[in-house]
Protein backbone atom coordinates (compact mmCIF):
# COMPACT_ATOMS: atom_id res chain seq x y z
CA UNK A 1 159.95 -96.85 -192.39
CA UNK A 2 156.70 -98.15 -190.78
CA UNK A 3 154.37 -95.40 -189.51
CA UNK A 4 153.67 -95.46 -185.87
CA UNK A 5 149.82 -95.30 -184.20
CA UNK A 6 148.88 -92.45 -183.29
CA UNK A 7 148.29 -93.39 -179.64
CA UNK A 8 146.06 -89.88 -178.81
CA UNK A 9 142.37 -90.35 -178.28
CA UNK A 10 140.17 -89.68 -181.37
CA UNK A 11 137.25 -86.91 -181.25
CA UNK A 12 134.88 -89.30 -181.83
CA UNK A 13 135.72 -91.18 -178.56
CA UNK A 14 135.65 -88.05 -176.22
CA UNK A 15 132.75 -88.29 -173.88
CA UNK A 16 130.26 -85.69 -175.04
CA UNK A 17 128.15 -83.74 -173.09
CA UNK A 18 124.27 -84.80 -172.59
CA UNK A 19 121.47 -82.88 -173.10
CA UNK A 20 117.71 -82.95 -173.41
CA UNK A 21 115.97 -79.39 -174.35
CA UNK A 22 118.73 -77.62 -174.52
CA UNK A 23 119.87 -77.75 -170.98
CA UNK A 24 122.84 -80.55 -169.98
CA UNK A 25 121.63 -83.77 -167.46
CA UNK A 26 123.87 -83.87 -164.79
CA UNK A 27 123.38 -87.08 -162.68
CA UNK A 28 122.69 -87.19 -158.50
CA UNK A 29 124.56 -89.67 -156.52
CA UNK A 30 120.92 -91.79 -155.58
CA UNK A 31 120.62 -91.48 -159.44
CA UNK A 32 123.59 -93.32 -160.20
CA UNK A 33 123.20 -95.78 -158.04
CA UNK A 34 119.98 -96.33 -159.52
CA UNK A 35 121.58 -96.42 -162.65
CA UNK A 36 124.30 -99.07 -162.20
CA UNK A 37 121.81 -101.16 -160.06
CA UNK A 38 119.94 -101.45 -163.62
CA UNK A 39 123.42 -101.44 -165.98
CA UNK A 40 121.66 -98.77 -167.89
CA UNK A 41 123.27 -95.13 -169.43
CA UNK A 42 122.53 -91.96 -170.14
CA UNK A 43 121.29 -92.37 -173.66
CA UNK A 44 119.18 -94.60 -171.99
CA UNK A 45 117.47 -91.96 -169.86
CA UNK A 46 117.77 -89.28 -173.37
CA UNK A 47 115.81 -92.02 -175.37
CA UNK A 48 113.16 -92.03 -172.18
CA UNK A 49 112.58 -88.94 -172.04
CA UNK A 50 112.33 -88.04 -176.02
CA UNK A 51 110.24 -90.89 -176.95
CA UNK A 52 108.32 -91.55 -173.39
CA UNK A 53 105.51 -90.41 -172.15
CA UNK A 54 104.42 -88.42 -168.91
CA UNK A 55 101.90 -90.51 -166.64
CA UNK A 56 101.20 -87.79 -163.97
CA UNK A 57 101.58 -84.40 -163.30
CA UNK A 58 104.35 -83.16 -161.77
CA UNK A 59 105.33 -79.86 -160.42
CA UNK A 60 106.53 -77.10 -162.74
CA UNK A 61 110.11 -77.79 -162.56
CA UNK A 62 110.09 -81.47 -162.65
CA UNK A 63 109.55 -83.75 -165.71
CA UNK A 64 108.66 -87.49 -165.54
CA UNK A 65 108.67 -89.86 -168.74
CA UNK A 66 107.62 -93.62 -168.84
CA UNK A 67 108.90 -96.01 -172.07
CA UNK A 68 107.79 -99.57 -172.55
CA UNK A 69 110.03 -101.77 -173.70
CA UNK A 70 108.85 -105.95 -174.04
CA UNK A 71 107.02 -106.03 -170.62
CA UNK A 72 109.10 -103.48 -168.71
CA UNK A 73 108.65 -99.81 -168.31
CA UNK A 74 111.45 -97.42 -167.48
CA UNK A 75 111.10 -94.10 -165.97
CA UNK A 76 113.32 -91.11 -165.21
CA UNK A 77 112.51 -88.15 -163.34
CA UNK A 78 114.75 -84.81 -163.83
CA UNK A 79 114.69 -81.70 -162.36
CA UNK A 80 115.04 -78.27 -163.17
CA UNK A 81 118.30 -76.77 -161.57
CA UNK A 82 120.95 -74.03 -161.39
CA UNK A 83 124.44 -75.50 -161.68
CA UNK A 84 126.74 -72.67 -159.80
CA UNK A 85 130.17 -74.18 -161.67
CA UNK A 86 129.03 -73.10 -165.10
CA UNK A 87 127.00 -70.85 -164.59
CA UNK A 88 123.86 -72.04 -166.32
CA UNK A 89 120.62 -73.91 -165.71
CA UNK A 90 120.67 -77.68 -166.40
CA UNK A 91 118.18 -80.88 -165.50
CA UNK A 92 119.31 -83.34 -162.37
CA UNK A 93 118.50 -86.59 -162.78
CA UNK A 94 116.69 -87.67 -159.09
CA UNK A 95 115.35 -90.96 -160.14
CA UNK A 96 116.12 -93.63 -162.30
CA UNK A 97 113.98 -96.96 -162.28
CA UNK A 98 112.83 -100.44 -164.43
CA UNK A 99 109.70 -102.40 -163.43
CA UNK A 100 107.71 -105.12 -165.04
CA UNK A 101 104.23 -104.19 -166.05
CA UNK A 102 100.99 -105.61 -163.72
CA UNK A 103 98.45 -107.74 -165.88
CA UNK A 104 94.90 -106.56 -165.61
């Protein structure tokens, strides 16, 4: 008798939850937007912030990173926030952009 497939979804292809110090990213709608307009993801945004770096100051509660990448720089700004359906504080995601670098 020939075994059937198992037709259930596999852990390893259940969307996991994103994170960057601890605290999950949750996405705004102007984020995703900016996100689609760009055909990037989230591990996008995880790999900008871990491995980017921070060209200005921003408020206490806000975090910007910068990446190169060929002659294009990413950035993604997140926020600090307080997410009211879990009860627990998590990052937003406000901005989202790609631009090609100016030569000096």
């Amino acid at each position: 008798m020939k075994k059937e497939k198992n037709l259930y979804t596999y852990v390893d292809n259940i969307c996991k939850e994103d994170t960057y110090k601890g605290l999950r990213i949750i996405i705004s709608r102007t984020a995703m937007q900016e996100l689609i307009k760009h055909n990037s993801t989230t591990q996008e945004i995880i790999e900008i912030l871990e491995k980017g770096y921070a060209p200005r100051k921003r408020s206490k509660e806000k975090i910007e990173k910068w990446l190169d990448k060929g002659n294009k720089t990413y950035n993604a700004v997140i926020a600090k926030n307080y997410d009211e359906i879990n009860k627990k504080e998590c990052w937003v995601l406000i901005h989202f952009g790609k631009f090609t670098k100016r030569k000096k």
